[in-house]
N, C-alpha and C. Protein backbone atom coordinates (compact mmCIF):
# COMPACT_ATOMS: atom_id res chain seq x y z
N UNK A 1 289.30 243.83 232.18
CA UNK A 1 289.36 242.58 231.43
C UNK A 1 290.81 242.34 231.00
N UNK A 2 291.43 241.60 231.07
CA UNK A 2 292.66 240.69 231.00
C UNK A 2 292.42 240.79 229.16
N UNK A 3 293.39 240.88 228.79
CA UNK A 3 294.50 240.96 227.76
C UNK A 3 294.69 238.95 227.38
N UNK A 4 294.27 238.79 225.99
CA UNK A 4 295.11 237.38 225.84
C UNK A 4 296.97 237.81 225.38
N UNK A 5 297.20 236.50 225.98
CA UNK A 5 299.20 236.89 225.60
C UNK A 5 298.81 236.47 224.51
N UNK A 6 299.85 237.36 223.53
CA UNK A 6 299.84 237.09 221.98
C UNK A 6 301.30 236.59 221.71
N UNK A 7 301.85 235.33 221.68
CA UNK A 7 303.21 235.02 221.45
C UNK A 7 303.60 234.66 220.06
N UNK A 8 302.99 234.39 218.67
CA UNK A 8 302.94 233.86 218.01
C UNK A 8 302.68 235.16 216.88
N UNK A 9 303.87 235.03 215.78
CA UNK A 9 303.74 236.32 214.65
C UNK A 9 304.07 235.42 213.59
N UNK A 10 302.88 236.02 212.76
CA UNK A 10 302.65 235.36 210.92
C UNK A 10 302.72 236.83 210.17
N UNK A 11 304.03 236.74 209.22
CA UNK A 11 304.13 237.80 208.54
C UNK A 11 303.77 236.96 207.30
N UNK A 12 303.19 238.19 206.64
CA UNK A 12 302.86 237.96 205.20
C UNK A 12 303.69 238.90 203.92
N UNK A 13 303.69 238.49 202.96
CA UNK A 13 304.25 239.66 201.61
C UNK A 13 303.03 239.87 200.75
N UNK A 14 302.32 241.14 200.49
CA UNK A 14 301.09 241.48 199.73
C UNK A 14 301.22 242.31 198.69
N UNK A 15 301.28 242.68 197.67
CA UNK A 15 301.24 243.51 196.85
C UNK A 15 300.61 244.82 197.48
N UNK A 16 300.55 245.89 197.12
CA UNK A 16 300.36 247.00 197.45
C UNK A 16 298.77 247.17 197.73
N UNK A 17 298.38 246.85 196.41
CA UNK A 17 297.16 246.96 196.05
C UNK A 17 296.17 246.56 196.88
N UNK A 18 296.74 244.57 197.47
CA UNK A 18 296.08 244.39 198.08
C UNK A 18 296.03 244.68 199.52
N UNK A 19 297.13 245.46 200.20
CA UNK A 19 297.36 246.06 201.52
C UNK A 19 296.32 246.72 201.60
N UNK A 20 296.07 247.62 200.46
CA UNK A 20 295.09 249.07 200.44
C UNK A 20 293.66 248.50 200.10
N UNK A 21 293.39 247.33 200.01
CA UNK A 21 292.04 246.66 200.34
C UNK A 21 291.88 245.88 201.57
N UNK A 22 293.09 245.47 202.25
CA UNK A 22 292.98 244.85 204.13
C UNK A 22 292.85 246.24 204.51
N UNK A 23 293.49 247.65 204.50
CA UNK A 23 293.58 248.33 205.00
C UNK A 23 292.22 248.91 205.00
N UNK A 24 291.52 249.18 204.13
CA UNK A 24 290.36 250.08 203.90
C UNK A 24 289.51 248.90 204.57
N UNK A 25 289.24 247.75 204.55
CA UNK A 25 288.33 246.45 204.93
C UNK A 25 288.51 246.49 206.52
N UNK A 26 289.34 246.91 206.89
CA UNK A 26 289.65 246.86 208.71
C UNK A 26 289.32 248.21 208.81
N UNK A 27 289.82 249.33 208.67
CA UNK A 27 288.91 250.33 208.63
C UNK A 27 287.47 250.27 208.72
N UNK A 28 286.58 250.14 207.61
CA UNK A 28 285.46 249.79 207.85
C UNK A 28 284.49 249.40 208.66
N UNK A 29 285.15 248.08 209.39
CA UNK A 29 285.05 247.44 210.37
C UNK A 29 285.34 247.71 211.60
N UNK A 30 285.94 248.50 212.02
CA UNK A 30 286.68 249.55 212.84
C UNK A 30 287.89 248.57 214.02
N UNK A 31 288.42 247.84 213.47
CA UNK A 31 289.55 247.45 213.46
C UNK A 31 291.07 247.35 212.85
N UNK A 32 291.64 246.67 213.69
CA UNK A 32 293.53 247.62 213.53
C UNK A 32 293.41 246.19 212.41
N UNK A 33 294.51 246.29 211.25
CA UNK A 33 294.76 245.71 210.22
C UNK A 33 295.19 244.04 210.63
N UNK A 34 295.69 244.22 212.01
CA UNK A 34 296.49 242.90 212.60
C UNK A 34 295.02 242.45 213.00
N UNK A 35 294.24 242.80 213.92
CA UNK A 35 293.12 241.81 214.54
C UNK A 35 292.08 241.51 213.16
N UNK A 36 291.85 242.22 211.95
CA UNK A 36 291.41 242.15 210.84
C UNK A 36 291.77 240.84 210.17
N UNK A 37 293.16 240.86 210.02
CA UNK A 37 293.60 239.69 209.17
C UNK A 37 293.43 238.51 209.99
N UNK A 38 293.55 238.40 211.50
CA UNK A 38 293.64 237.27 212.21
C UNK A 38 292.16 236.74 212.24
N UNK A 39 290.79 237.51 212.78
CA UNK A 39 289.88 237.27 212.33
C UNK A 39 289.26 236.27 211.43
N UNK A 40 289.63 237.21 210.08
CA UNK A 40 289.33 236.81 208.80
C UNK A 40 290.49 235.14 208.21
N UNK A 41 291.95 235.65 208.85
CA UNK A 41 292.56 233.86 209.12
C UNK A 41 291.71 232.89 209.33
N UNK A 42 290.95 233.00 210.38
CA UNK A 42 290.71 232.18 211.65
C UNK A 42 289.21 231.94 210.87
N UNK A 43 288.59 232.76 210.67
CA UNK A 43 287.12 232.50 209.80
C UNK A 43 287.47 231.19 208.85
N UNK A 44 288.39 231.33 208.05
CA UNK A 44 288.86 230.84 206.27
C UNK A 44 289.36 229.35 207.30
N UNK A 45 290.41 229.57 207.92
CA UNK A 45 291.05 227.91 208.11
C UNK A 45 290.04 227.40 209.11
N UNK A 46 288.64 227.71 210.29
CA UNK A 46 287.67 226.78 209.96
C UNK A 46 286.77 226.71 209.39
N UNK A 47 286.69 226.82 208.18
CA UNK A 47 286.03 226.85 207.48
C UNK A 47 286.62 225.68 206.30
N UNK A 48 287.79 226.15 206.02
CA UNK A 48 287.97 224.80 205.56
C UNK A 48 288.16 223.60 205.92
N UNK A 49 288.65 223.78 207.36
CA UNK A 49 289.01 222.36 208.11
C UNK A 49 287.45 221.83 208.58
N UNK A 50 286.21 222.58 208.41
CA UNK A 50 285.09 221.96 208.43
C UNK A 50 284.60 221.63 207.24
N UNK A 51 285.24 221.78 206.07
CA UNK A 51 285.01 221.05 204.45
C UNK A 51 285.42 219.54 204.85
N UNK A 52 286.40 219.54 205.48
CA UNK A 52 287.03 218.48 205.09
C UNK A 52 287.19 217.23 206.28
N UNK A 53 286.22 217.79 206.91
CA UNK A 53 285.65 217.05 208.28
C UNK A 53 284.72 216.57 208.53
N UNK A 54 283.44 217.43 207.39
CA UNK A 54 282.17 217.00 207.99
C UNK A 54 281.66 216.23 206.24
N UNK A 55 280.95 215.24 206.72
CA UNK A 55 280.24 214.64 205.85
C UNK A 55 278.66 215.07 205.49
N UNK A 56 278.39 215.57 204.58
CA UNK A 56 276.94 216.27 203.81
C UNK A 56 276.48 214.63 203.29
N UNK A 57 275.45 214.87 203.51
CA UNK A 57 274.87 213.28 202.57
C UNK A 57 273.43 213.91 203.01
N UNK A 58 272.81 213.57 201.60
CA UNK A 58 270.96 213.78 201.34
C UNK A 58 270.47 213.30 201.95
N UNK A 59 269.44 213.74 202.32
CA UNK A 59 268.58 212.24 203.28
C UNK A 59 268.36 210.94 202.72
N UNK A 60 269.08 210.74 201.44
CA UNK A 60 268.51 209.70 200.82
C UNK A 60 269.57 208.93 201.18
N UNK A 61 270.48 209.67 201.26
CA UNK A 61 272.28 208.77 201.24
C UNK A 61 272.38 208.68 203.10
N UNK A 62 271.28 209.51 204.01
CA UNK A 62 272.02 209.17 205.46
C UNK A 62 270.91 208.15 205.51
N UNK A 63 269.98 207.65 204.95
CA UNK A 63 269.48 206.19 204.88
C UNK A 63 270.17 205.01 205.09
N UNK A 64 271.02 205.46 203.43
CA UNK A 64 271.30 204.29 202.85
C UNK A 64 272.84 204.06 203.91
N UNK A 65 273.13 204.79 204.44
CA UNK A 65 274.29 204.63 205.46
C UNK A 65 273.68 204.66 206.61
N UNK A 66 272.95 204.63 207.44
CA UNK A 66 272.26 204.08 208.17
C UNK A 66 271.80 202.54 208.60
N UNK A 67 271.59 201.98 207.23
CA UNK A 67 271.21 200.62 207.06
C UNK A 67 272.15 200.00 206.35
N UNK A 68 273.40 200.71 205.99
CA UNK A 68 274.29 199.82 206.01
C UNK A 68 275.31 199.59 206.85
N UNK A 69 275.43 200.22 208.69
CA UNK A 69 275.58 200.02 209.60
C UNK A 69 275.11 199.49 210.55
N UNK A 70 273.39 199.13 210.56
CA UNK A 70 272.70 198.53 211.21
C UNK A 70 272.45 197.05 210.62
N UNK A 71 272.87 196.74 209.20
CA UNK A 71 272.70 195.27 208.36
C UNK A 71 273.71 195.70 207.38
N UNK A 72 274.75 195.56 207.79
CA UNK A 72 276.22 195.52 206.92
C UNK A 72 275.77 194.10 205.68
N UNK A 73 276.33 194.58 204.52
CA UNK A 73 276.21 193.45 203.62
C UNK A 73 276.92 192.81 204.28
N UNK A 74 277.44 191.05 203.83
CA UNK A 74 278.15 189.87 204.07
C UNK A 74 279.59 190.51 203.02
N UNK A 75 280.38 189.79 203.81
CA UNK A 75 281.86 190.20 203.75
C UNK A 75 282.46 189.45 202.19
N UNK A 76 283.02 190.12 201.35
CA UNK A 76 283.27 189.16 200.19
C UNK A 76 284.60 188.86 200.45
N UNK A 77 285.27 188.13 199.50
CA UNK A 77 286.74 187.17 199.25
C UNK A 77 287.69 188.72 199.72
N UNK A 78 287.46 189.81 198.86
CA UNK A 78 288.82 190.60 199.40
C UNK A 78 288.74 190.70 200.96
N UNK A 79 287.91 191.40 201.20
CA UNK A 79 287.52 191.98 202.86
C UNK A 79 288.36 191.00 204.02
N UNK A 80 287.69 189.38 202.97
CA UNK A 80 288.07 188.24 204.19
C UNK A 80 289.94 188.15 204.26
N UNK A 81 290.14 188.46 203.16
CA UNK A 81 291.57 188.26 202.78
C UNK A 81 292.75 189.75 203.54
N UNK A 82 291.58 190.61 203.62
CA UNK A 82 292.28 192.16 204.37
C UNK A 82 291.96 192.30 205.69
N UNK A 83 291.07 190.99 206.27
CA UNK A 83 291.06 190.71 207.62
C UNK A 83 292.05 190.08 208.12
N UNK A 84 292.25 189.10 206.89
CA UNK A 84 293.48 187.61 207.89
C UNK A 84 294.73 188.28 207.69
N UNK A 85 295.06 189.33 206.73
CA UNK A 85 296.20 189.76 206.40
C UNK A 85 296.18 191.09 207.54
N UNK A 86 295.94 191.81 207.99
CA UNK A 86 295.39 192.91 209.60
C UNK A 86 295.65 191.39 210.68
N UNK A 87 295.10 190.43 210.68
CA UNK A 87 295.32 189.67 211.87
C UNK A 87 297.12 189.73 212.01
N UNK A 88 297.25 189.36 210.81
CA UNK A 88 298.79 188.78 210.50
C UNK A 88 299.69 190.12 211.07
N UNK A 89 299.84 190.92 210.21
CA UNK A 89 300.45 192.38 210.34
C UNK A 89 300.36 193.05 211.82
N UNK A 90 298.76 193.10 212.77
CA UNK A 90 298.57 194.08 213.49
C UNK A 90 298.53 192.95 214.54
N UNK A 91 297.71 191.86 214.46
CA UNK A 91 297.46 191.30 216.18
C UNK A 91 297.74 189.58 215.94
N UNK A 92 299.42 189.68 215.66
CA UNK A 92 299.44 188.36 215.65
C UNK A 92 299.65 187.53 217.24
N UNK A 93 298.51 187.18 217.43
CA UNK A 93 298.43 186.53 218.75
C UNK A 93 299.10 184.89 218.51
């Protein structure tokens, strides 16, 4: 099995203390301290980049957004005014 190329190095600065808790935590796990931290990187940033991506809504709220894509209310005075002003700015034909 082929090897991925690894070109890319993220050093970190840790207090002692907490070295000797990555260290004992990759241990455990029976991995080297480098594939440990990258792992556990890679867990955390998607994890947050799926906070901040995905939309949670109750079933009560994927209703109410449901039917307000299928029967959009009627457009009031600002909306009409942030349309003609987008015509103006983006597609002045």
């Amino acid at each position: 099995m082929a090897k991925s190329l690894k070109t890319d190095r993220i050093e970190a600065r840790v207090e002692p203390s907490v070295r000797k808790l990555i260290v004992a935590a990759a241990q455990l796990e029976g991995r080297s301290v480098s594939e440990f931290l990258v792992a556990s990187a890679k867990e955390r940033a998607e994890a947050a980049l799926y906070r901040q991506t995905v939309i949670r809504l109750t079933a009560e709220d994927q209703l109410r957004f449901a039917e307000a894509i299928l029967d959009p209310p009627p457009l009031n005075d600002a909306m009409h005014e942030a349309l003609a002003l987008h015509e103006q700015l983006i597609d002045p034909s």
